[in-house]
C-alpha atoms as a PDB file:
ATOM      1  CA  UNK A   1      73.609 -41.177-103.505  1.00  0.00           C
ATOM      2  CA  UNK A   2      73.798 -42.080-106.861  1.00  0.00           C
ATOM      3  CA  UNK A   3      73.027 -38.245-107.786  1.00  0.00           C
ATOM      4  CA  UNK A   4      75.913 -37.267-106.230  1.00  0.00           C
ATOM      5  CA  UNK A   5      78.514 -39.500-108.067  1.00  0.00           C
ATOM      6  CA  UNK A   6      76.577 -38.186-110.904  1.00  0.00           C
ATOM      7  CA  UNK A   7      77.282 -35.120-110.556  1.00  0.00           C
ATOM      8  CA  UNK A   8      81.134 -36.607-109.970  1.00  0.00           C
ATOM      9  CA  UNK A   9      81.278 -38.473-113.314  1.00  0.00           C
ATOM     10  CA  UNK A  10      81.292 -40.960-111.557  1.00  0.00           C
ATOM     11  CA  UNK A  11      78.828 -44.532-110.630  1.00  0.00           C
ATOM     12  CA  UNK A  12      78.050 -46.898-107.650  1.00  0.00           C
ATOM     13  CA  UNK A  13      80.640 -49.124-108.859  1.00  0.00           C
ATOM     14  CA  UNK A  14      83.563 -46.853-107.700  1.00  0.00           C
ATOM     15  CA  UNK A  15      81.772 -46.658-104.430  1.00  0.00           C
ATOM     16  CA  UNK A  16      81.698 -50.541-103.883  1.00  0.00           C
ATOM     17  CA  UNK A  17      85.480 -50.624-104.195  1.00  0.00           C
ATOM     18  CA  UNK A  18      85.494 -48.699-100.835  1.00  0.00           C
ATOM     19  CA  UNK A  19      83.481 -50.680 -98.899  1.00  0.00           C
ATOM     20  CA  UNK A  20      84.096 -51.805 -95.297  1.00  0.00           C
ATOM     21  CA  UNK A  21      85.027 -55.617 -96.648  1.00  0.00           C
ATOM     22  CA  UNK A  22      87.543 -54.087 -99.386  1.00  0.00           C
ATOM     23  CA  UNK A  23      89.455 -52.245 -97.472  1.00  0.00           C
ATOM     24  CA  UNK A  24      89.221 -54.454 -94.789  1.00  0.00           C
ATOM     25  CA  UNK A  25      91.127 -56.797 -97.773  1.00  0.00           C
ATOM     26  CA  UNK A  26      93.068 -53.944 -99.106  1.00  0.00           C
ATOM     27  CA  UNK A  27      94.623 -53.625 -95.294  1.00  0.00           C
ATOM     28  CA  UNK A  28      95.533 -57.543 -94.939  1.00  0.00           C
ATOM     29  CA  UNK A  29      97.877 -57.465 -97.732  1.00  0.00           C
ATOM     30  CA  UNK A  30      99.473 -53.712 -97.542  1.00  0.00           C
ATOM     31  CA  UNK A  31     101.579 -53.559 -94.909  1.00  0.00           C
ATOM     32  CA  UNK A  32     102.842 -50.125 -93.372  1.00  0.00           C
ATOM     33  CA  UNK A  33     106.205 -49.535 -94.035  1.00  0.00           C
ATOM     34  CA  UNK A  34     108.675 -48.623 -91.132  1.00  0.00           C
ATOM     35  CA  UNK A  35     110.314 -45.035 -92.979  1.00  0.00           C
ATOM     36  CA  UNK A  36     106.694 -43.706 -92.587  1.00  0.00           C
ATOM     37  CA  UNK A  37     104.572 -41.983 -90.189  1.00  0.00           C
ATOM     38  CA  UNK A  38     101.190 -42.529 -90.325  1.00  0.00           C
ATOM     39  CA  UNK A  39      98.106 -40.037 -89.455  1.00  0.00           C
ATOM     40  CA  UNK A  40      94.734 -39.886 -90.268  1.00  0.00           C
ATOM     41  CA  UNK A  41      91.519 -37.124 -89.824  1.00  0.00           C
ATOM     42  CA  UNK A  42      88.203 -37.107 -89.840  1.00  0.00           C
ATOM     43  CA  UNK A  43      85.045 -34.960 -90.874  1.00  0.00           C
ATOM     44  CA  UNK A  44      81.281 -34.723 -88.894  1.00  0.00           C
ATOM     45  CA  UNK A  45      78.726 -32.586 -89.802  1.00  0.00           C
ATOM     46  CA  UNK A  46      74.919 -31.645 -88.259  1.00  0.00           C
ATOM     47  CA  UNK A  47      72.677 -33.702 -91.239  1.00  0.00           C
ATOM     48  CA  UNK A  48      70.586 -30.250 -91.217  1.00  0.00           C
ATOM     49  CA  UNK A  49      73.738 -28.477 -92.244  1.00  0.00           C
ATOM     50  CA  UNK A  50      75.402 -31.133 -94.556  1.00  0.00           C
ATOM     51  CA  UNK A  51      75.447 -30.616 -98.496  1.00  0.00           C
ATOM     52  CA  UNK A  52      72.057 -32.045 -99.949  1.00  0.00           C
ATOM     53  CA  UNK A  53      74.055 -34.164-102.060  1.00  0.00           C
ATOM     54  CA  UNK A  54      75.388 -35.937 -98.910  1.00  0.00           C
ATOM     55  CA  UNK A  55      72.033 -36.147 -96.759  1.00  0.00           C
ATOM     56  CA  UNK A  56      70.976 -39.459 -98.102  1.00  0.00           C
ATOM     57  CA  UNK A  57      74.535 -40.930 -97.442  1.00  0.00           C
ATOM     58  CA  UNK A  58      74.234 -39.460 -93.739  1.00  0.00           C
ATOM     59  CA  UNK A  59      70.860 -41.229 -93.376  1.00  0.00           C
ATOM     60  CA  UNK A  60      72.061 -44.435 -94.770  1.00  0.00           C
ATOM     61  CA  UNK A  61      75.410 -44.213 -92.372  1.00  0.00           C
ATOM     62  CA  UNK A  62      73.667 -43.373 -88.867  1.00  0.00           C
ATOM     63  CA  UNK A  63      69.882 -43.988 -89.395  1.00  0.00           C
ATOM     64  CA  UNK A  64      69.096 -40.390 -87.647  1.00  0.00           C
ATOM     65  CA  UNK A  65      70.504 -42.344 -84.572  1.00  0.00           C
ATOM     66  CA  UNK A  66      72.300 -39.276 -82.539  1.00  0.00           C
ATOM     67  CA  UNK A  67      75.570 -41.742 -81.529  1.00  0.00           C
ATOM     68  CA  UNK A  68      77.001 -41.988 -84.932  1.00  0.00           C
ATOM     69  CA  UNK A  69      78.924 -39.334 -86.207  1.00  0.00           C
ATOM     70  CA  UNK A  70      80.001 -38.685 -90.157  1.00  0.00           C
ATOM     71  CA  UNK A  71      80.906 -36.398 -92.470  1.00  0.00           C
ATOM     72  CA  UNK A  72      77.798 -37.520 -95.295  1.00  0.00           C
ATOM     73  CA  UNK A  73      80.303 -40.451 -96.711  1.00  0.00           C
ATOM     74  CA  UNK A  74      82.014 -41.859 -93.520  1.00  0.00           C
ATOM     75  CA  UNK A  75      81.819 -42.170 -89.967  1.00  0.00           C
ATOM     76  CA  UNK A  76      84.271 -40.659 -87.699  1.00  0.00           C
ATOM     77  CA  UNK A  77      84.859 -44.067 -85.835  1.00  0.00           C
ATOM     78  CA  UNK A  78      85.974 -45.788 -89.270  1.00  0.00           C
ATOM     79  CA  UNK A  79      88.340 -42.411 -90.198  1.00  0.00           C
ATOM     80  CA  UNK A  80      90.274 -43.512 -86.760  1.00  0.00           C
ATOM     81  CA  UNK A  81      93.308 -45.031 -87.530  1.00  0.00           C
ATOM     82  CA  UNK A  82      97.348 -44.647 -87.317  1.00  0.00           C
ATOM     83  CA  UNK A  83      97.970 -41.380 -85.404  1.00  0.00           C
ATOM     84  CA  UNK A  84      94.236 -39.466 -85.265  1.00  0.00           C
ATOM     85  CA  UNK A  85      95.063 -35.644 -85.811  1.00  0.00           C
ATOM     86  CA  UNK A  86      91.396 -34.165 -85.600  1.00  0.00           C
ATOM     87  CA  UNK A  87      87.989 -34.277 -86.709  1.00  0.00           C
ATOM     88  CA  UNK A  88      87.004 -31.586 -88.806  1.00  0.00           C
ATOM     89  CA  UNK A  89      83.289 -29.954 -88.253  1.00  0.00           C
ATOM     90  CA  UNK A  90      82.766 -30.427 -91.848  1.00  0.00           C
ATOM     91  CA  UNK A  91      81.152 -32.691 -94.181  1.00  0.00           C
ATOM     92  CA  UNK A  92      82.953 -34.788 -96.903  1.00  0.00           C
ATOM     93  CA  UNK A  93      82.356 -32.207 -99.877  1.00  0.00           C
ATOM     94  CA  UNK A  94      84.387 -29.201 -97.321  1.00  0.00           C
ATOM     95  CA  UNK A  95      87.317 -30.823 -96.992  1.00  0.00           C
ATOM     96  CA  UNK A  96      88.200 -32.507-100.496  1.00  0.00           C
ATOM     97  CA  UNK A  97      87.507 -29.219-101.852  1.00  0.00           C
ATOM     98  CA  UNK A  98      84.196 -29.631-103.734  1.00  0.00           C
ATOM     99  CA  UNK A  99      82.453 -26.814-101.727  1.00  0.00           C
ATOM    100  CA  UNK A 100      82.974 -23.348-103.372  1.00  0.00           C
ATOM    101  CA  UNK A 101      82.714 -21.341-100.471  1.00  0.00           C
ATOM    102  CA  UNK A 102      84.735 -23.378 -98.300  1.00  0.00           C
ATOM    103  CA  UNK A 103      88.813 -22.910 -99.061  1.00  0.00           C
ATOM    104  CA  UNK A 104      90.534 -26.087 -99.354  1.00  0.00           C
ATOM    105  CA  UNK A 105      93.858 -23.867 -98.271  1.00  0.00           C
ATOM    106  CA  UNK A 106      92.297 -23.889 -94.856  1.00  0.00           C
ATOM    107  CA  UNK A 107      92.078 -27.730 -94.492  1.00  0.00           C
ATOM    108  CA  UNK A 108      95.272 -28.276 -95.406  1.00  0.00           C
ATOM    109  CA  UNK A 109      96.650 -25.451 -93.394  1.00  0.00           C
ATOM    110  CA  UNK A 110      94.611 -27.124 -90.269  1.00  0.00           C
ATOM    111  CA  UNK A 111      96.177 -30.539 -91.363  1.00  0.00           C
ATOM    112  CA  UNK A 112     100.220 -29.271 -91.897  1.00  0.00           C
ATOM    113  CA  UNK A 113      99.355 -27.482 -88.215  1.00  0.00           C
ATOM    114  CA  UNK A 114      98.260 -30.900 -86.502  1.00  0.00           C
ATOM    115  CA  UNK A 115     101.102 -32.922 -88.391  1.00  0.00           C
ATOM    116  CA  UNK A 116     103.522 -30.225 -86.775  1.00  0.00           C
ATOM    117  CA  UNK A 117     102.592 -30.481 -83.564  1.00  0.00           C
ATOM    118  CA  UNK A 118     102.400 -33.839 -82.991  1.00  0.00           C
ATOM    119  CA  UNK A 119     105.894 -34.297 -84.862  1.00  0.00           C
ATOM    120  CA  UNK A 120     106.710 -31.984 -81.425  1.00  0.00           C
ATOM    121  CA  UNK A 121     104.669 -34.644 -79.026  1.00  0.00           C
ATOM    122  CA  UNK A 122     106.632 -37.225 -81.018  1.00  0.00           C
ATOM    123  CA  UNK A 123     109.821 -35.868 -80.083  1.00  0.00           C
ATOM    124  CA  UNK A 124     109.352 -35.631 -76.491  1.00  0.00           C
ATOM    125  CA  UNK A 125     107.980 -31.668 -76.235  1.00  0.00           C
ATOM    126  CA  UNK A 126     105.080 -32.558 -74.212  1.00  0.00           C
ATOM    127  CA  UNK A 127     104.885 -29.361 -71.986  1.00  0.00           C
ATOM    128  CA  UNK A 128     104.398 -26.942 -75.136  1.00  0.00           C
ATOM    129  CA  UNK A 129     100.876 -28.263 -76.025  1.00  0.00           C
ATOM    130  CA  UNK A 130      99.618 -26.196 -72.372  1.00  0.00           C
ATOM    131  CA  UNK A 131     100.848 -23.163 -74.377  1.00  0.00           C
ATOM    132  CA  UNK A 132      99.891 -20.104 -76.112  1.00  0.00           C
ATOM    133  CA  UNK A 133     100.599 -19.703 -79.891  1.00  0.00           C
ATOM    134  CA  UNK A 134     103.096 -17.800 -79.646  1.00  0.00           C
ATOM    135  CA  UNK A 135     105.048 -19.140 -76.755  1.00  0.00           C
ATOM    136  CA  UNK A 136     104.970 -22.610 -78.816  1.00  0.00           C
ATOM    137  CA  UNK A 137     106.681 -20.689 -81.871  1.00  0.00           C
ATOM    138  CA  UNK A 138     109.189 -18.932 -79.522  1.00  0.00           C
ATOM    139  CA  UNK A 139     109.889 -22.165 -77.832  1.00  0.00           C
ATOM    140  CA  UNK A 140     110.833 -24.405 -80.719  1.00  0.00           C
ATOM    141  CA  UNK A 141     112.797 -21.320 -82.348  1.00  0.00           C
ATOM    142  CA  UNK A 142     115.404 -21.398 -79.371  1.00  0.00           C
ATOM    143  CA  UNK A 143     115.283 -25.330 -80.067  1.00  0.00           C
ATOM    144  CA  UNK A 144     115.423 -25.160 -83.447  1.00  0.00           C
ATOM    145  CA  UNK A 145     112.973 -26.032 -84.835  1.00  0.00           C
ATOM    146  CA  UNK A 146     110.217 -24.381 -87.094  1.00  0.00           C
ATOM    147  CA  UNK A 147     106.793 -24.003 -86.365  1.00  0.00           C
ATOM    148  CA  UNK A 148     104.248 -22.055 -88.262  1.00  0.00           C
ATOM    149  CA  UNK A 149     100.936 -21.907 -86.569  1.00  0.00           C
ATOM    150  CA  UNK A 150      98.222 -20.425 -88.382  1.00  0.00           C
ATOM    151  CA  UNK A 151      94.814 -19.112 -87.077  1.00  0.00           C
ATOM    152  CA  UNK A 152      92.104 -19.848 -89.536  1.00  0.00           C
END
């Protein structure tokens, strides 16, 4: 690990200010506020596949034991919180953006999507998540409402 932040700029020290206990802390004394909706995502990857910068963070997190499930810096079960959206089949480095042959566009684009849609759930349009694509846009066009899905 400490190659990778490293390679960052960065040290161990910024890592320990993430830890399970300090945000843990962090969440006891910031409270949600009521004009805001909350979501969260998450990101798993194979360890064969991950970035070798993130294999020694995967073997710290689930101990090569098949039930846990990260992305090289976190595990799925601790990215659960507020409204989950999705979990990405990605690792850590994919989805900030550090990956040059992934496009960070796509992420987002998969993120805006999910926030959408579950806006729609939100607002009592359960029956257009059984849907095709394009009856969903055609459907919340004669509501009203704009929806842009995109295929990636």
């Amino acid at each position: 690990m400490e190659k990778t932040f490293e390679v960052l700029g960065m040290s161990l020290k910024n890592a320990e200010e993430f830890s399970h206990a300090n945000m843990a802390a962090f969440n006891e004394v910031a409270t949600d506020s009521k004009e805001v909706d909350y979501y969260s995502f998450g990101a798993k990857k194979k360890e064969l596949d991950m970035s070798e910068l993130l294999k020694p963070g995967f073997e710290i997190i689930t101990n090569h034991e098949m039930l846990h499930e990260c992305d090289g810096m976190n595990r799925v079960s601790d990215m659960k919180w507020a409204r989950y959206l999705l979990t990405f089949d990605h690792d850590h480095f994919d989805v900030v953006g550090f990956n040059p042959s992934m496009n960070p566009l796509h992420i987002a684009a998969i993120v805006t999507d999910n926030l959408r849609l579950s806006e729609l759930k939100l607002e009592g349009d359960f029956e257009i998540f059984n849907l095709p694509a394009t009856e969903i846009q055609n459907k919340t066009k004669k509501a009203g409402k704009r929806v842009e899905l995109r295929r990636i």
